[in-house]
Each structure stands twice: as C-alpha cells, then as structure tokens.
C-alpha atoms as a PDB file:
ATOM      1  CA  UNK A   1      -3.842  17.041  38.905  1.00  0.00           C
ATOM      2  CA  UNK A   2      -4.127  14.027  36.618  1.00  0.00           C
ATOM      3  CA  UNK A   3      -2.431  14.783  33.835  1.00  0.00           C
ATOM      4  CA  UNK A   4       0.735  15.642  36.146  1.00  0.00           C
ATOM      5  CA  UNK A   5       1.186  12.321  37.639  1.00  0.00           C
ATOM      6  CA  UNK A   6       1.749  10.973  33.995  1.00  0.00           C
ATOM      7  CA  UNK A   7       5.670   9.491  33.971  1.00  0.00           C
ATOM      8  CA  UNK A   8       6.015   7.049  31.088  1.00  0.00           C
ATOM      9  CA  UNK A   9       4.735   6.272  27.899  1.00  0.00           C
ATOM     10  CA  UNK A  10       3.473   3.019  27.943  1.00  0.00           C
ATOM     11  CA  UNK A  11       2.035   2.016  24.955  1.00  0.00           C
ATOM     12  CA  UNK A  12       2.937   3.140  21.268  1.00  0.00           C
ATOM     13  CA  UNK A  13       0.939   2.384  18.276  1.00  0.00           C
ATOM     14  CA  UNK A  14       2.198   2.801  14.558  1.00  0.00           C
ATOM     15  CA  UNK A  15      -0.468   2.845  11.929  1.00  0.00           C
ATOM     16  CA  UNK A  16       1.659   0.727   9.236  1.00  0.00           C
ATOM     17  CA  UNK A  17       1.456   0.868   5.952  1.00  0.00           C
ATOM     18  CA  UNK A  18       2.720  -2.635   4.559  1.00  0.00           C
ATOM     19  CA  UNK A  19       1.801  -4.471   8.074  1.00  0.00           C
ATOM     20  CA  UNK A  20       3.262  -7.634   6.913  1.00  0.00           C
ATOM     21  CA  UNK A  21       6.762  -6.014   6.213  1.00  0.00           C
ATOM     22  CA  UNK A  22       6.856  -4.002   9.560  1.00  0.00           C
ATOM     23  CA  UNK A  23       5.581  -7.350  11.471  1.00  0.00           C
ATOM     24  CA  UNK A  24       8.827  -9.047   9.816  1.00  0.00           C
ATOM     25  CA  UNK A  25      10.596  -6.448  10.792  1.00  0.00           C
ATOM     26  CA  UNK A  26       9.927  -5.590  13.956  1.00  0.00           C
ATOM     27  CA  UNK A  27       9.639  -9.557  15.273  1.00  0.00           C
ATOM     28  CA  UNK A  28      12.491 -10.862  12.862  1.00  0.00           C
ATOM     29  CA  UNK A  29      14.992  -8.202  12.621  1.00  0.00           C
ATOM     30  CA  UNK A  30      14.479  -6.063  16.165  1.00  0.00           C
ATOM     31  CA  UNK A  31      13.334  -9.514  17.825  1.00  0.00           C
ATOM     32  CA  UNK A  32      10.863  -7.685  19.876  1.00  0.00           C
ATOM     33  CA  UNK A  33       8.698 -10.860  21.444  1.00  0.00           C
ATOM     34  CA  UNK A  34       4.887 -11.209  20.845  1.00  0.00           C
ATOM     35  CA  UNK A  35       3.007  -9.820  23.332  1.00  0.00           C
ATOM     36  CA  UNK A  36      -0.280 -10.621  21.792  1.00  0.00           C
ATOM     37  CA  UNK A  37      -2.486 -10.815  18.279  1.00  0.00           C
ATOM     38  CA  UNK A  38      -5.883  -9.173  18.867  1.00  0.00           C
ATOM     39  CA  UNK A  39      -6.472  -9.701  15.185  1.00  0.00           C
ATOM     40  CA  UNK A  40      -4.595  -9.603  11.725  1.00  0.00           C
ATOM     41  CA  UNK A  41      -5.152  -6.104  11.707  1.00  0.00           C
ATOM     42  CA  UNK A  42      -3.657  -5.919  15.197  1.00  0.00           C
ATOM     43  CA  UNK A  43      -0.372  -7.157  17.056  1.00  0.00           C
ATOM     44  CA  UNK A  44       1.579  -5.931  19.996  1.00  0.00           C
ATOM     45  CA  UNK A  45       5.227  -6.458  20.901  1.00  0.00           C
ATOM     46  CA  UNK A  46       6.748  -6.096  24.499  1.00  0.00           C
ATOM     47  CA  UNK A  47       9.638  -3.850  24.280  1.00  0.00           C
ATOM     48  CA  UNK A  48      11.032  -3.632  27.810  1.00  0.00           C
ATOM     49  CA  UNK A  49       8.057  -2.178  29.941  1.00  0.00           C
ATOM     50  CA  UNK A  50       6.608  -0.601  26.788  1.00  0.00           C
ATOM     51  CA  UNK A  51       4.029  -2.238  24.866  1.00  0.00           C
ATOM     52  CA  UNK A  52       4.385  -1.327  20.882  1.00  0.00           C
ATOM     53  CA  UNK A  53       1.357  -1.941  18.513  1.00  0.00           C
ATOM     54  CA  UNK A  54       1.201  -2.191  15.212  1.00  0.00           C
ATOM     55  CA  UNK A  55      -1.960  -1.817  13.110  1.00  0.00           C
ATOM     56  CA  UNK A  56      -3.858  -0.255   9.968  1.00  0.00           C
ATOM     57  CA  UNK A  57      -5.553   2.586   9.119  1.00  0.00           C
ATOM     58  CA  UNK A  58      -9.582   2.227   9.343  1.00  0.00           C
ATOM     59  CA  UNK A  59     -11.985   1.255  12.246  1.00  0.00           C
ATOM     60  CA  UNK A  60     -11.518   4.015  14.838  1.00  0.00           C
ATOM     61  CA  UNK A  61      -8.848   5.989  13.006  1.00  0.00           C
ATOM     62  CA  UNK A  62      -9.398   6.832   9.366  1.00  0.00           C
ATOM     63  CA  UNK A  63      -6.637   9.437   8.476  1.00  0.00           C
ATOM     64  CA  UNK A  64      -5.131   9.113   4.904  1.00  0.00           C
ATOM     65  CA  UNK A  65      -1.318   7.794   5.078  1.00  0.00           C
ATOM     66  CA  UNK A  66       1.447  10.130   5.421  1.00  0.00           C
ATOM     67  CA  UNK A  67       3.094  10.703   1.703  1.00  0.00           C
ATOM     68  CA  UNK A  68       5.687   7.752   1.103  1.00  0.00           C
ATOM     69  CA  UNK A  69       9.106   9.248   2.483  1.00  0.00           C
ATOM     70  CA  UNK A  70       7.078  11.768   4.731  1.00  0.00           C
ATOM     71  CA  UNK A  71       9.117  11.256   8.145  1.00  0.00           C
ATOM     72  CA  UNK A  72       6.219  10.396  10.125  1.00  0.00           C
ATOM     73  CA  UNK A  73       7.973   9.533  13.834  1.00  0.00           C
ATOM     74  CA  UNK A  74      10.808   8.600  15.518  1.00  0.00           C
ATOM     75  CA  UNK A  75      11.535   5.819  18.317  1.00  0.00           C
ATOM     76  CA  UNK A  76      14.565   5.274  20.482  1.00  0.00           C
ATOM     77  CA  UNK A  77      15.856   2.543  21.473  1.00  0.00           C
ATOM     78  CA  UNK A  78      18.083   2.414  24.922  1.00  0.00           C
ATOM     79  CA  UNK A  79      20.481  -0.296  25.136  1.00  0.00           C
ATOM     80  CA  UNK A  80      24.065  -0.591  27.478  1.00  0.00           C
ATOM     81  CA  UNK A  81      27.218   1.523  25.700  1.00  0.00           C
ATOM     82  CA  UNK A  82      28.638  -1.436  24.900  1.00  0.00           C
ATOM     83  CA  UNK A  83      25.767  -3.135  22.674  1.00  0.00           C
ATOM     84  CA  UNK A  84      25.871   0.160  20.531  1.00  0.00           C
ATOM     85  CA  UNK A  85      27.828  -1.535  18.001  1.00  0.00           C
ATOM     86  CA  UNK A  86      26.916  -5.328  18.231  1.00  0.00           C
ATOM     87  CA  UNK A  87      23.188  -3.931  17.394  1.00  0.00           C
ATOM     88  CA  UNK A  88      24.580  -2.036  14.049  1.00  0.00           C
ATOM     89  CA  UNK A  89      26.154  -4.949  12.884  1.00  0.00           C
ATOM     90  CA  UNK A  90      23.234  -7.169  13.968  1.00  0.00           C
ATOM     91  CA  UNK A  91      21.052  -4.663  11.425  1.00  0.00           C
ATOM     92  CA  UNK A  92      23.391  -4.742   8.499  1.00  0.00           C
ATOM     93  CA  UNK A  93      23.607  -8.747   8.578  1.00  0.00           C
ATOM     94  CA  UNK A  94      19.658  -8.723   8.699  1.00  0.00           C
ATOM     95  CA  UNK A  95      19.846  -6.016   5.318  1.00  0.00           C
ATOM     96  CA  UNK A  96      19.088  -2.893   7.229  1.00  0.00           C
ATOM     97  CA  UNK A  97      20.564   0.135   5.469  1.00  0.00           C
ATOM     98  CA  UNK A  98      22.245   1.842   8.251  1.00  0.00           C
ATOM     99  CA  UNK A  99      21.795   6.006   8.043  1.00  0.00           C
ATOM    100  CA  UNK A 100      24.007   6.814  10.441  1.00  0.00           C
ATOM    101  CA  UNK A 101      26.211   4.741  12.046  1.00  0.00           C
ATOM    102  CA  UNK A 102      27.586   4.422  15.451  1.00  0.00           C
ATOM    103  CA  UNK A 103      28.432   7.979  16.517  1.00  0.00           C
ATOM    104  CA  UNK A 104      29.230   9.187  19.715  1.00  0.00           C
ATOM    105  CA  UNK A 105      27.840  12.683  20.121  1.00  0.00           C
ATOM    106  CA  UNK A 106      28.559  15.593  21.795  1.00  0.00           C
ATOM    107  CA  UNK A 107      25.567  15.841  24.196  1.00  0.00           C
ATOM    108  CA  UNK A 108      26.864  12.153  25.884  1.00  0.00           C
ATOM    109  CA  UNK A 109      25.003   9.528  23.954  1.00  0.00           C
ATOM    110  CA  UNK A 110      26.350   7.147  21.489  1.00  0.00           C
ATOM    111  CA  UNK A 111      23.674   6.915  18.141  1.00  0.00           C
ATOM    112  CA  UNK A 112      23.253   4.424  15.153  1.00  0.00           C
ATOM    113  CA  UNK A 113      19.946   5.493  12.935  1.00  0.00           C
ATOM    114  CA  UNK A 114      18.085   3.426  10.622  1.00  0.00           C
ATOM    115  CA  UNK A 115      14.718   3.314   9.128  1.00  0.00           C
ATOM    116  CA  UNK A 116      11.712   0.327   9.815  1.00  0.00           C
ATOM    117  CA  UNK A 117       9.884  -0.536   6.235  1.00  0.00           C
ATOM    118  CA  UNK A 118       7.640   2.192   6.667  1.00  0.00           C
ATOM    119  CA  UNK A 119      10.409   5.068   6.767  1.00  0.00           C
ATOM    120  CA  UNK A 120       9.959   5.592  10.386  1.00  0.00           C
ATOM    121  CA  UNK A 121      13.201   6.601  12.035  1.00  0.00           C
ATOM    122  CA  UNK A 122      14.831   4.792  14.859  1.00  0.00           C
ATOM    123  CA  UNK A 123      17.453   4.913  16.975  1.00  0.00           C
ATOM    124  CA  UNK A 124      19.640   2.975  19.154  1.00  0.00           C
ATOM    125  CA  UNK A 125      21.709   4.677  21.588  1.00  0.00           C
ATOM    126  CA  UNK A 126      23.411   4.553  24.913  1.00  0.00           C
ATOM    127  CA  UNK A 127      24.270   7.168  27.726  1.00  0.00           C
ATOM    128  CA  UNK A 128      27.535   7.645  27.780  1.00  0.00           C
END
C-alpha cells in the first residue's frame, strides 16, 4: 500500500567524483540556486520541486567509482519548447560540448544532450 502512493522523485543525489568541478557546474553553468551546504562534502540545489545533492563517496556509502567514461546516469531536464534552443546556446557560450544538439524527435519531444564534468548525461527537452 505504501510503496503505491509514491508519485515523484524528490530528491536525487550524485556521488561526484571531482565535487568542485560538478559544484561549478551545476551552480555556474545550469544556475541551479543553493538550496543548502550541510558540509563541504555535501550541497544541495533546488531544481524546480526537486532537490539535487551532490556529494562524495565514503561515510554511509563506500562503493568504488564507476570507471572514468562508464555512463553512470542520466537526468532530464523539462523546460517550455521554446527555451530548447536558448539553453543550447546558453551551454556552448559557458564551454559545454554539446552531444547532440537540438533535435526534435519522433516520439514528440524536442532534445539537446550534453555531459556534467563527471560524464553523466543530461538532457534538456520539451513536449512538443
């Protein structure tokens, strides 16, 4: 009964490997705002009603690193069909290799790909 009533996921938590890159990145270049610093091993971002955490291995979690290049996740990002574009050229003028660019595909979303420091793939897309 519990585990049905479950209709969001509300926090996210990356286990960085260079934490002061993907803190540049993800408060510089995506401009998520600062939720809160728990400790310099710890720091959340608000992103829309999502909370996203990044921290290091160690303390509760222990695992060894995924292999450098290993896709490890992906996040999406949903923004209006319109901002598509204005966020891929956003990302190149910040020095974000772009993997894909704006594409509109056939199952009715609109995609640009890139990767955080970490290798991580995101996306930015829009219903269309």
């Amino acid at each position: 009964m519990g585990l049905s009533t479950i209709r969001q996921i509300d926090y996210t938590v990356i286990f960085a490997r260079d934490l002061a890159a993907m803190r540049h990145f993800y408060g510089n270049v995506m401009r998520f705002p600062l939720l809160r610093e728990l400790s310099p091993r710890w720091v959340e971002y608000q992103v829309g009603s999502n909370t996203l955490a990044l921290t290091v291995r160690g303390g509760r979690f222990d695992d060894p690193p995924t292999a450098p290049g290993a896709l490890s996740l992906q996040l999406a990002f949903r923004v209006a069909p319109s901002l598509v574009d204005a966020c891929a050229a956003e990302l190149a003028a910040a020095g974000v290799t772009i993997v894909s660019p704006p594409t509109d595909q056939a199952f009715g979303h609109r995609t640009l790909f890139f990767r955080d420091p970490d290798g991580n793939v995101l996306e930015i897309y829009a219903e269309l």
